[in-house]
Protein backbone atom coordinates (compact mmCIF):
# COMPACT_ATOMS: atom_id res chain seq x y z
CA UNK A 1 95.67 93.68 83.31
CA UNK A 2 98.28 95.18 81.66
CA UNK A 3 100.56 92.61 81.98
CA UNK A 4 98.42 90.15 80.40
CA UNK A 5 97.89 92.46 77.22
CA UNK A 6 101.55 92.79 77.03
CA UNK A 7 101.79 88.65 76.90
CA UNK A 8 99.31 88.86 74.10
CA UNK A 9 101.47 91.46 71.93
CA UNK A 10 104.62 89.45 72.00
CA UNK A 11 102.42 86.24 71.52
CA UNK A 12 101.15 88.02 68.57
CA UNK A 13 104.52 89.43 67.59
CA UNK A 14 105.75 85.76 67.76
CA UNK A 15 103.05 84.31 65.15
CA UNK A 16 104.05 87.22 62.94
CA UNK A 17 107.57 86.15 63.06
CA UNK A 18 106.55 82.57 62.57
CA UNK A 19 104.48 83.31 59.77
CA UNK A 20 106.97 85.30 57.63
CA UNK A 21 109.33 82.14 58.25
CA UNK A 22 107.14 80.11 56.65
CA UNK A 23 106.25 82.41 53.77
CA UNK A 24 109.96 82.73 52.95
CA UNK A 25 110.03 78.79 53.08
CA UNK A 26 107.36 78.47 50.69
CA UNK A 27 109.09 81.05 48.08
CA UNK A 28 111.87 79.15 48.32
CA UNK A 29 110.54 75.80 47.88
CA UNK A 30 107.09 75.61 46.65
CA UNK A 31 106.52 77.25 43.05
CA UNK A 32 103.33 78.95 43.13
CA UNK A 33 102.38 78.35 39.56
CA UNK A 34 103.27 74.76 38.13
CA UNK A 35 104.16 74.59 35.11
CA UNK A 36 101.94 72.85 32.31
CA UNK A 37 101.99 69.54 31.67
CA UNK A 38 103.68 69.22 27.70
CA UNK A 39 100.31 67.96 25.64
CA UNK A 40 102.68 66.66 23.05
CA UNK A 41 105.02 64.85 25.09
CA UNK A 42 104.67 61.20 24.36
CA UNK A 43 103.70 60.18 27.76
CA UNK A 44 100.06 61.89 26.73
CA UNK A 45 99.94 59.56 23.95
CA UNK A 46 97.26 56.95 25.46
CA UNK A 47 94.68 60.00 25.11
CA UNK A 48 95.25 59.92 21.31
CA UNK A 49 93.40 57.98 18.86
CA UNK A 50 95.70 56.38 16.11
CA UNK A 51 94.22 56.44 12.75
CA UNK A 52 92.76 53.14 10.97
CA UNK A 53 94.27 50.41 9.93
CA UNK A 54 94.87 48.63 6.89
CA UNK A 55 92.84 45.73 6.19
CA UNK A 56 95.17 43.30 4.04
CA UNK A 57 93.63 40.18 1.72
CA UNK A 58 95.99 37.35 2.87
CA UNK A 59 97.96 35.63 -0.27
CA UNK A 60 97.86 32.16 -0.72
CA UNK A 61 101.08 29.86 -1.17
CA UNK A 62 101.32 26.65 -1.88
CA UNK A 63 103.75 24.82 0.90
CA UNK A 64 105.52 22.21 -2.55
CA UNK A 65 106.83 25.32 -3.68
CA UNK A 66 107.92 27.02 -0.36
CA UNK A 67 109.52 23.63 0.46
CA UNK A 68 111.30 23.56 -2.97
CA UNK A 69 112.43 27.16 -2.73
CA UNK A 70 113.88 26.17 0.89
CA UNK A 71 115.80 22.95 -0.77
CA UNK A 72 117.66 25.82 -3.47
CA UNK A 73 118.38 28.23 -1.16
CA UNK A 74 119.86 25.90 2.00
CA UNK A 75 120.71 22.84 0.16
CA UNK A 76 119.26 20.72 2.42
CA UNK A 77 115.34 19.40 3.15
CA UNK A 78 113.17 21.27 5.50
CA UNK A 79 112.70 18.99 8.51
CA UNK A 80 109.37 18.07 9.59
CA UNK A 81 108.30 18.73 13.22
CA UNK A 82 109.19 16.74 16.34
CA UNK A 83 106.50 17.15 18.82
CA UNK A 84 107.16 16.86 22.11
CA UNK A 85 104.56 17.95 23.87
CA UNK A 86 101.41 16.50 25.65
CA UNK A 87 99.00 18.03 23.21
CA UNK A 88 100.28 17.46 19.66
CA UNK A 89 98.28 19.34 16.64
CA UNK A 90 95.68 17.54 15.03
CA UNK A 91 95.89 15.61 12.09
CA UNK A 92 93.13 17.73 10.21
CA UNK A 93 94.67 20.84 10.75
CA UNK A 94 96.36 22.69 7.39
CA UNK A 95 98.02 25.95 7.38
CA UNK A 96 94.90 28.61 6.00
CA UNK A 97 97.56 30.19 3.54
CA UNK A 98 100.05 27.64 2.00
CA UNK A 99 98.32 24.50 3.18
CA UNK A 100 100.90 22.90 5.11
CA UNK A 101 99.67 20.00 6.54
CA UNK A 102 99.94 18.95 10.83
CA UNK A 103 103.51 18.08 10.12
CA UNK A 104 104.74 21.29 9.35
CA UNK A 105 102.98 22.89 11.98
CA UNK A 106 103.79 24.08 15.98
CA UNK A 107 101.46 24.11 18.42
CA UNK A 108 102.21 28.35 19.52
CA UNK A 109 100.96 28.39 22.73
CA UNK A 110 100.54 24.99 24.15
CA UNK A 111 97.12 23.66 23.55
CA UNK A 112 95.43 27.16 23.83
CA UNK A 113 94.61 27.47 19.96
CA UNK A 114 97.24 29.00 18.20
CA UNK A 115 99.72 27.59 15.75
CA UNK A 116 102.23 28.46 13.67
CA UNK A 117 103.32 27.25 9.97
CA UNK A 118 107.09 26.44 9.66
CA UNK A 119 107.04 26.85 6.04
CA UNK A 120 105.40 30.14 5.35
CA UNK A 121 105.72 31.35 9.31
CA UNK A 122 102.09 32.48 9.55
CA UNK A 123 100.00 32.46 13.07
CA UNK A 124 96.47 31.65 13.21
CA UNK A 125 94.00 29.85 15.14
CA UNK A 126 92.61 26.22 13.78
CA UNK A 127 88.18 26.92 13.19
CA UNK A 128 88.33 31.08 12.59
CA UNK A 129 88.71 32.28 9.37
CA UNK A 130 91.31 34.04 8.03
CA UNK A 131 91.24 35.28 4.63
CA UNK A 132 91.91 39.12 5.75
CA UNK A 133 94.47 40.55 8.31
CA UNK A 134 94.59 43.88 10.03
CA UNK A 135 97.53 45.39 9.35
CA UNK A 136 99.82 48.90 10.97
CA UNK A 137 99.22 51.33 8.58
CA UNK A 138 102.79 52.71 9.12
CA UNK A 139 104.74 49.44 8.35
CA UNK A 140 102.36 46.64 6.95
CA UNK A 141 103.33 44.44 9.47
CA UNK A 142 100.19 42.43 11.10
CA UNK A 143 98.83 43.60 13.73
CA UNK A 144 99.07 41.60 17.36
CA UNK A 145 96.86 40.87 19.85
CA UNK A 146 96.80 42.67 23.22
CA UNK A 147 94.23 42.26 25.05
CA UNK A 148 90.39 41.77 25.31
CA UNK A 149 87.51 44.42 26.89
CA UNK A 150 84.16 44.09 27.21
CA UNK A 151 83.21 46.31 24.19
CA UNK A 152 86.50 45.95 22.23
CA UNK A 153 89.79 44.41 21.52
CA UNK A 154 93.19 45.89 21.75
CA UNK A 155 95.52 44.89 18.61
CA UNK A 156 99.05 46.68 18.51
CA UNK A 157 101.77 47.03 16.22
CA UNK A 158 105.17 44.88 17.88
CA UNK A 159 107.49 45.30 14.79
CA UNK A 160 110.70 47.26 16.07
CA UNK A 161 111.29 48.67 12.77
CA UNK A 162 107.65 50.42 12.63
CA UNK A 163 108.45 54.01 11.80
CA UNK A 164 104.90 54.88 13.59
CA UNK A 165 107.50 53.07 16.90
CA UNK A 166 111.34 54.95 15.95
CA UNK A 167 109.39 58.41 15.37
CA UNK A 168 107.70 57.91 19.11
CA UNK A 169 110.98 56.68 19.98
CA UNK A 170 112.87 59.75 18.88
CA UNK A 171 110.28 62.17 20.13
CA UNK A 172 111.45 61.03 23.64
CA UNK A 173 113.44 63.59 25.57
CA UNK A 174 116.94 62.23 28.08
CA UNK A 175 115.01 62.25 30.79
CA UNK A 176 111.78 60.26 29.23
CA UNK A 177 114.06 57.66 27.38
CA UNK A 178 115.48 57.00 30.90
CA UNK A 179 111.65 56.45 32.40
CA UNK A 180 110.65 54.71 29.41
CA UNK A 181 113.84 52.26 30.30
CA UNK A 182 112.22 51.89 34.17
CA UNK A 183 108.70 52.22 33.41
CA UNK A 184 107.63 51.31 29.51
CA UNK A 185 104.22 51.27 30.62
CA UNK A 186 103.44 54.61 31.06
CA UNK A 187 104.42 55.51 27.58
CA UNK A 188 102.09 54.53 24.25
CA UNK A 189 104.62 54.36 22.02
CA UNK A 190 103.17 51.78 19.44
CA UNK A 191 100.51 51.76 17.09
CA UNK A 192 97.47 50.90 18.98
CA UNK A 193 93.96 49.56 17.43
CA UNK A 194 90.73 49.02 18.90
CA UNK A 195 88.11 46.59 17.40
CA UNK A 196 84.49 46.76 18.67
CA UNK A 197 82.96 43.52 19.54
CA UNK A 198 79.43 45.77 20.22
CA UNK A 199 77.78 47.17 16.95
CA UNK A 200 76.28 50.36 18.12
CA UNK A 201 74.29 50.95 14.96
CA UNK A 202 72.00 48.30 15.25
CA UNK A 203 71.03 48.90 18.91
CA UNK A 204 67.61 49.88 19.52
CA UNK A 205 66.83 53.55 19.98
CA UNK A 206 63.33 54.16 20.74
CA UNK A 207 62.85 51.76 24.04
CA UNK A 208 60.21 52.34 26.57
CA UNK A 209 61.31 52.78 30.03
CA UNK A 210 60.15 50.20 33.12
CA UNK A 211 57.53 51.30 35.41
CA UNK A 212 55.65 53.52 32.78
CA UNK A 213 52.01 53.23 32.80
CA UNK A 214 48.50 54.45 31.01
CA UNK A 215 47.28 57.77 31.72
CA UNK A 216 43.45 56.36 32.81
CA UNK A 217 43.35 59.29 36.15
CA UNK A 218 40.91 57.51 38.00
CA UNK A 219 41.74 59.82 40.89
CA UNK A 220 43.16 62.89 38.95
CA UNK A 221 42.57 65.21 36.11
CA UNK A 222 44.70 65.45 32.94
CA UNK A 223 44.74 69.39 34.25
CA UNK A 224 46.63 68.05 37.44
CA UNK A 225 48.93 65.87 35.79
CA UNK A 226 49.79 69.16 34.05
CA UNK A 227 50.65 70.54 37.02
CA UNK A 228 53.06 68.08 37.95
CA UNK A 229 54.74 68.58 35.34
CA UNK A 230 54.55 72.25 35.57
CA UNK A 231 56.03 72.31 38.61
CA UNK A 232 58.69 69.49 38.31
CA UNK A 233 60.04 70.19 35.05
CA UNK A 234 59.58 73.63 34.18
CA UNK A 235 59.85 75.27 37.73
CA UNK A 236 62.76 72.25 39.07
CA UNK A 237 60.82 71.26 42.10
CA UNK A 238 61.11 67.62 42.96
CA UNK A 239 58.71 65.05 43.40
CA UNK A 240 58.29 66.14 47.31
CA UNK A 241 58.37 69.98 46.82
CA UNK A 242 55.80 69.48 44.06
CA UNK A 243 53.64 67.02 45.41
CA UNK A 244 53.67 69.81 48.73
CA UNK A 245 52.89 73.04 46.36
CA UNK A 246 49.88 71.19 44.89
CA UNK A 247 48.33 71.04 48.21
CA UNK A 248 49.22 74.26 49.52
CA UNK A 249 48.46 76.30 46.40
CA UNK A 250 45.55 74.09 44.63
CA UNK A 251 44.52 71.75 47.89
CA UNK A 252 45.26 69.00 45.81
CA UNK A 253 46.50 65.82 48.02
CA UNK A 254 48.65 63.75 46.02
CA UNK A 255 51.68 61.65 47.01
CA UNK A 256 54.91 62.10 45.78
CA UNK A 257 55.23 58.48 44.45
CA UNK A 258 52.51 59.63 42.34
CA UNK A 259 54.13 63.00 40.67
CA UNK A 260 57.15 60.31 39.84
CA UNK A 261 54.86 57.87 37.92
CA UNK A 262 52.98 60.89 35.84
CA UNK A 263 56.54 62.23 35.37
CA UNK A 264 57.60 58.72 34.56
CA UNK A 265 54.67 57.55 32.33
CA UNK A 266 54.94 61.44 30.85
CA UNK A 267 58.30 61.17 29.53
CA UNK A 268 58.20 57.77 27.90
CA UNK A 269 55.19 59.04 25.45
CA UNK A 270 56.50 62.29 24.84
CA UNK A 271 59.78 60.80 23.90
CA UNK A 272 59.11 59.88 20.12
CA UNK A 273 57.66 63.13 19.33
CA UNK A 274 61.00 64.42 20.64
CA UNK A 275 63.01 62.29 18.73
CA UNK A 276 61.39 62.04 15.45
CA UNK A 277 60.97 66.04 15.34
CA UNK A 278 61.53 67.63 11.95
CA UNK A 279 64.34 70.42 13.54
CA UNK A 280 65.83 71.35 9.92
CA UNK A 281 69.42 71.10 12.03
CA UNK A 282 72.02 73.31 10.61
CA UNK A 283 75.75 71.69 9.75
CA UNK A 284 77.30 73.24 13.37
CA UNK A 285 76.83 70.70 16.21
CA UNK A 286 78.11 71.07 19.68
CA UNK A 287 78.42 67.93 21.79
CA UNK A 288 79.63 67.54 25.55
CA UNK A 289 79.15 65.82 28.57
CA UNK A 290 78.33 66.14 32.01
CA UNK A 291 78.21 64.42 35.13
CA UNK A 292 75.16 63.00 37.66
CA UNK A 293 75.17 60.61 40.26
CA UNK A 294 72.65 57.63 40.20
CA UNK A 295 71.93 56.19 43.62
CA UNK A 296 75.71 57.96 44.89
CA UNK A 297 77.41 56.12 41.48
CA UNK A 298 78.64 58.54 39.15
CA UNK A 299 76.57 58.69 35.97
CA UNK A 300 77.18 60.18 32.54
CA UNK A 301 74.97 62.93 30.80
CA UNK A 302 75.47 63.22 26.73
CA UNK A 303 74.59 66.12 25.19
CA UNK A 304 74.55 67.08 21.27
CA UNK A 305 72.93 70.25 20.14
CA UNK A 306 72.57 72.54 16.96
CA UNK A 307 75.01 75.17 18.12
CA UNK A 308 73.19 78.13 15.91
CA UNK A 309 69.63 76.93 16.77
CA UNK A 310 69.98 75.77 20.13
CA UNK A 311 67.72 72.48 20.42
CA UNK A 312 69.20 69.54 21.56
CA UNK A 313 69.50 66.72 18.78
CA UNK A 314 71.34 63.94 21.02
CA UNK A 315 71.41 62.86 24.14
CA UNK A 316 72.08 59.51 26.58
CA UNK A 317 72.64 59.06 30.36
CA UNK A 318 75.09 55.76 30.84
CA UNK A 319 77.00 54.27 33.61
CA UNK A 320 80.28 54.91 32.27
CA UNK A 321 82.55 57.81 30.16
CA UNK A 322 83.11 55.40 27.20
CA UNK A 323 83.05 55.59 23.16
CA UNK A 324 79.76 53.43 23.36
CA UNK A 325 76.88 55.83 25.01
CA UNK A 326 78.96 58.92 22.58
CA UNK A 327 78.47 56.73 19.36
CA UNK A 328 74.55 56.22 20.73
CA UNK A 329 73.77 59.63 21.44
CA UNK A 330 75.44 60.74 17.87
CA UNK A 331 73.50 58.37 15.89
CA UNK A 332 70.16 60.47 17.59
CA UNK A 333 71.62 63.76 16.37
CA UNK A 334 72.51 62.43 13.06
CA UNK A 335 69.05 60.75 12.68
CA UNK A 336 67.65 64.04 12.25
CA UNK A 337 69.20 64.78 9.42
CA UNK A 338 67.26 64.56 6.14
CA UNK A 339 70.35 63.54 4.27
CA UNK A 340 73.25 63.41 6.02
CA UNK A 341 75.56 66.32 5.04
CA UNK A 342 78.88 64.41 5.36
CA UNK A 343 82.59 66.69 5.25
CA UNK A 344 80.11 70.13 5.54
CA UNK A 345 79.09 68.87 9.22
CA UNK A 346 80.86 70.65 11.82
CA UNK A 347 81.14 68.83 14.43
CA UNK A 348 82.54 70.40 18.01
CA UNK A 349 83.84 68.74 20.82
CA UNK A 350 86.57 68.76 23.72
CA UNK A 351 89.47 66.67 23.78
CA UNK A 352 88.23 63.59 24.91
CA UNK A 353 89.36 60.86 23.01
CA UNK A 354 85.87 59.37 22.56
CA UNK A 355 84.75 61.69 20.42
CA UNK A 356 87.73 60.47 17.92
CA UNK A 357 87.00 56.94 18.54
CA UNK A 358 83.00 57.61 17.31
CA UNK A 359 84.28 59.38 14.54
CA UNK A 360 86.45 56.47 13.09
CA UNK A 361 83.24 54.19 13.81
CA UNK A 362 81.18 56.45 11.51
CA UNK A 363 84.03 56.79 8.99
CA UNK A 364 83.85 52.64 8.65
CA UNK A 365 79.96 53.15 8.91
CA UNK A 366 80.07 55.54 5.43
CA UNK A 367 79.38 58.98 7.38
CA UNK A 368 82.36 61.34 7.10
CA UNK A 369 81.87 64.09 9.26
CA UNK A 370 84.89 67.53 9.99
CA UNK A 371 85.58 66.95 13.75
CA UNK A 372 87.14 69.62 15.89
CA UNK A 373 88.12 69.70 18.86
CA UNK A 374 88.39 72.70 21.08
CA UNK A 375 91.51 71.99 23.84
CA UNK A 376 91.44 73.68 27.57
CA UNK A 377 89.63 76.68 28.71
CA UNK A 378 91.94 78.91 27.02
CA UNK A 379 92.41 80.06 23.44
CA UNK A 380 96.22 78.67 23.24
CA UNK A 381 96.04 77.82 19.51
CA UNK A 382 94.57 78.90 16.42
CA UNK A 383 91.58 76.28 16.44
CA UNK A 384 90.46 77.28 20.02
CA UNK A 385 90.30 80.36 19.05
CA UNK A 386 88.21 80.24 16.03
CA UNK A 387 85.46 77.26 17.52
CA UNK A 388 85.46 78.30 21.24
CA UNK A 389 82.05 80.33 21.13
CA UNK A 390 80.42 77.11 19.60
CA UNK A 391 81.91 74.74 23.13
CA UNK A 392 81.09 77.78 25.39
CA UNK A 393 77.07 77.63 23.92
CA UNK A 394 76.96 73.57 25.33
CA UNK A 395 78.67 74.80 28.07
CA UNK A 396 75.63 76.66 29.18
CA UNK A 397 73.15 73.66 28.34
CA UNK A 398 75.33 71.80 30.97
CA UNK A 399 74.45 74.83 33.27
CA UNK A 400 71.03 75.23 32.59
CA UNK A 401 70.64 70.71 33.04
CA UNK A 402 72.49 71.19 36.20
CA UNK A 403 69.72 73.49 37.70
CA UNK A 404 67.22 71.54 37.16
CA UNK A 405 69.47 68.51 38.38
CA UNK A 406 70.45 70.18 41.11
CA UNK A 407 67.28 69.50 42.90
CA UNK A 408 67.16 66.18 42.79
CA UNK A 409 70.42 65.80 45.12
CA UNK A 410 70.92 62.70 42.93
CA UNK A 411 68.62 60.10 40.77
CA UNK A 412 67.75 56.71 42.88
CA UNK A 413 67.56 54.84 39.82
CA UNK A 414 68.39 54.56 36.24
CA UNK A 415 64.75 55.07 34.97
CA UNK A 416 64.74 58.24 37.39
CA UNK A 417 67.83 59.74 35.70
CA UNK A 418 66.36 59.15 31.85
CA UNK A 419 62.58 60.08 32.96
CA UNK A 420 64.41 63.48 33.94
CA UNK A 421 66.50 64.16 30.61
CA UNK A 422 63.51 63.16 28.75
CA UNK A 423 61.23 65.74 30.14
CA UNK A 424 64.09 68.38 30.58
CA UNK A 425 65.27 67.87 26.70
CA UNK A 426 61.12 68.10 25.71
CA UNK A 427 60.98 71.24 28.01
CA UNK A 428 64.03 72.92 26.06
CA UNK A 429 63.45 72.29 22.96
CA UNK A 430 59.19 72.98 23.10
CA UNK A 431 58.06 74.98 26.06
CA UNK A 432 60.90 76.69 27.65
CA UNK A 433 61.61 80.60 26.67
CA UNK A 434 64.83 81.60 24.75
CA UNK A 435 66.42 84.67 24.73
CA UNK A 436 67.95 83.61 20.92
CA UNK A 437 63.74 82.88 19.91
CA UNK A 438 63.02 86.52 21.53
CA UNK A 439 61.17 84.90 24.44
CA UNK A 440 59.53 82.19 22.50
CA UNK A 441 60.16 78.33 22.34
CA UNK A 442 63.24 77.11 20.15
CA UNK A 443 60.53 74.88 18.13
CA UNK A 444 57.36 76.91 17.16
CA UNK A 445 54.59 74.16 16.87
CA UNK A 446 51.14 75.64 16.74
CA UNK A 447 49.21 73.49 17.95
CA UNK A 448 50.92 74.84 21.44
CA UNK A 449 51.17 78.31 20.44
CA UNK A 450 47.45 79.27 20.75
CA UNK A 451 47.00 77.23 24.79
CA UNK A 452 47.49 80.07 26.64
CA UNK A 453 48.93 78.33 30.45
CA UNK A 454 51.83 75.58 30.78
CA UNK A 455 49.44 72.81 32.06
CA UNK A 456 47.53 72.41 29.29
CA UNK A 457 50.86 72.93 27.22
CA UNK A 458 51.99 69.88 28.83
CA UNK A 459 48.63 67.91 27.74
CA UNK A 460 48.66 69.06 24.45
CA UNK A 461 52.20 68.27 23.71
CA UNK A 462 51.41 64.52 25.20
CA UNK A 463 48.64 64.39 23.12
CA UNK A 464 50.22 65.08 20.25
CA UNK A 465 52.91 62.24 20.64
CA UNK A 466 50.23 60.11 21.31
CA UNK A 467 48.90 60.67 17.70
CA UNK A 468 52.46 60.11 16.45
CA UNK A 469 52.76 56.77 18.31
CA UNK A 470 49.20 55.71 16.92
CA UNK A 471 49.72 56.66 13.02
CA UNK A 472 53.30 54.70 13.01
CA UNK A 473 51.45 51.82 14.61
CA UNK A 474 48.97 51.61 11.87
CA UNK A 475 51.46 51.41 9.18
């Protein structure tokens, strides 16, 4: 016995030893804290938005004169074209700006569309108008195609002598310039544009979900349609849990499937009164977004709210982290405004470059807005400082959504994921308690203030979007 506990003290003796080896290793060669990555180090570029550019009238030439000009300066005739090729440029095509005619004129990119004048050096493609240019706002030189997405195109700046280009360029540290040499693709060092091919101003608000249909209860009360909603929304069960607690609190029997279609049917007529609410919004919004998973996919949660009176203005689940669902659930904030309050609107945000993207889109839609953004979770600059209480009160929406989303263990379809931030953004803003309202709903609306239980809250508020939905369609 007592040679076996004396194995088991040097074993132990010998994992000490080990273990002190390998702290002294790490020490040595692992750094316990890494450093920060430099935000304004040009490799962080590509998370920047570069301001707007210039839109340019082109000037029109006439090609005699150009061709004269030419004869002064070189003594000699400028030579027609020779073409070569298999596809030679039609006879009816005529330089847009100096009207050169086909013999003056290459074919740029063999037979794809693009040509380019000899005499006045322009590139444009024969059928698409071109009596404006984009150009960099830095140089004047015309901006260049990149490349095509599916909401936008990519235009760039490629003139060397850009001084948006040789103040990137001398930003660049030894070690960077060497990288850029190897690698120029990690580095955004031109001016970059992107031009939306999808107008997100014109797209339709106010659609009705699939699968919604009439409240006729055939089988059930409006009372127990209450319930369900009770229980769903404002307590976070899901379908299952609630469909259970109606039969072992009220011995009501009703399937699951059939919570989801109340909640379904519930959410797509109490979605205009929502909407079209009269919140009086002050000029500080808060907007941020968080993340759910539809069917195992990742999914996208958009929230805007009035950051002094708490409701939530704007909001949009989409399938992807892009400008387009942030412009979309903007336009729903901004909609409540009576008149739009322009440079007085505070808006705060975080980092994310989408935010600056929406705000250029507004700026060429008339609607200046001040848009700050609040970087990290610390207060390492002045502006953080000043505007972090206003991202920490969002911060808490996410919290609270997440609670009630948390239950769910995931949406199994895109109508499942906007049925529940329908009802959860009608909860918030009309039914649910608020410290900040002393206990009482954000919104005071009295036709709910005098029903004294949540059910009949529930029915009340549906009714009353009902009446809304019935006195715009008589109009």
């Amino acid at each position: 016995m007592n040679s076996i506990i004396s194995v088991l003290v040097a074993y132990n003796q010998f994992l000490i030893l080990q273990i002190q080896q390998l702290l002294v290793f790490i020490a040595k060669n692992i750094p316990l804290k890494s450093s920060k990555p430099d935000l304004s180090s040009p490799k962080y570029n590509k998370f920047t938005v570069d301001k707007l550019p210039v839109v340019k009238t082109l000037e029109k030439l006439n090609y005699k004169h150009l061709l004269n000009d030419y004869f002064i300066q070189h003594d000699k005739e400028l030579k027609p074209i020779k073409s070569r090729g298999k596809t030679p440029v039609p006879k009816e095509t005529v330089c847009p700006r100096c009207g050169a005619p086909h013999q003056y004129i290459y074919d740029n990119t063999g037979g794809r569309g693009q040509y380019l004048c000899k005499v006045c050096s322009l590139r444009f493609n024969r059928g698409k108008s071109f009596n404006t240019y984009l150009a960099c706002p830095y140089c004047g030189h015309a901006l260049s195609f990149k490349r095509e997405r599916k909401q936008f195109k990519v235009y760039f700046c490629h003139n060397d002598n850009c001084k948006f280009y040789n103040n990137s360029l001398k930003s660049l540290s030894p070690e960077d310039t060497e990288e850029y040499r190897l690698h120029p693709e990690r580095f955004k060092l031109r001016y970059y544009y992107r031009e939306f091919t999808v107008d997100f101003f014109k797209m339709d608000l106010d659609s009705m979900p699939k699968g919604s249909v009439n409240f006729n209860f055939r089988t059930f009360s409006p009372h127990i349609m209450g319930l369900c909603l009770t229980y769903h929304v404002n307590l976070g069960l899901s379908t299952r849990a609630t469909a259970r607690a109606l039969w072992e609190i009220h011995q009501v029997r009703i399937s699951h499937v059939m919570v989801s279609i109340y909640a379904k049917t519930a959410a797509a007529i109490v979605k205009p009164f929502v909407d079209s609410y009269d919140y009086k919004p002050s000029n500080y919004l808060a907007a941020d977004e968080t993340y759910v998973k539809v069917k195992g996919v990742r999914h996208y949660v958009w929230f805007i709210m009035d950051a002094l009176k708490k409701s939530i203005l704007g909001y949009q689940v989409s399938g992807t982290r892009d400008v387009g669902p942030c412009i979309l659930a903007m336009r729903m904030a901004f909609s409540k405004f009576k008149k739009f309050p322009g440079k007085a609107l505070k808006f705060i945000s975080d980092a994310y470059s989408a935010y600056n993207l929406a705000q250029q889109q507004f700026f060429l839609n008339d609607m200046e807005f001040d848009l700050t953004q609040v970087i990290g979770l610390t207060n390492e600059d002045p502006v953080s400082t000043e505007y972090r209480w206003l991202k920490q009160i969002i911060e808490r929406l996410n919290r609270t959504f997440k609670f009630s989303y948390q239950v769910t263990n995931g949406y199994g379809s895109g109508e499942g994921s906007n049925t529940h931030v329908a009802l959860f953004v009608a909860y918030y803003n009309f039914l649910r308690p608020h410290s900040y309202t002393y206990w009482q709903p954000l919104n005071s609306t009295p036709e709910l203030e005098s029903i004294p239980n949540m059910p009949a809250k529930w029915q009340k508020l549906i009714e009353l979007s009902q009446q809304l939905i019935l006195s715009k369609q008589a109009l």
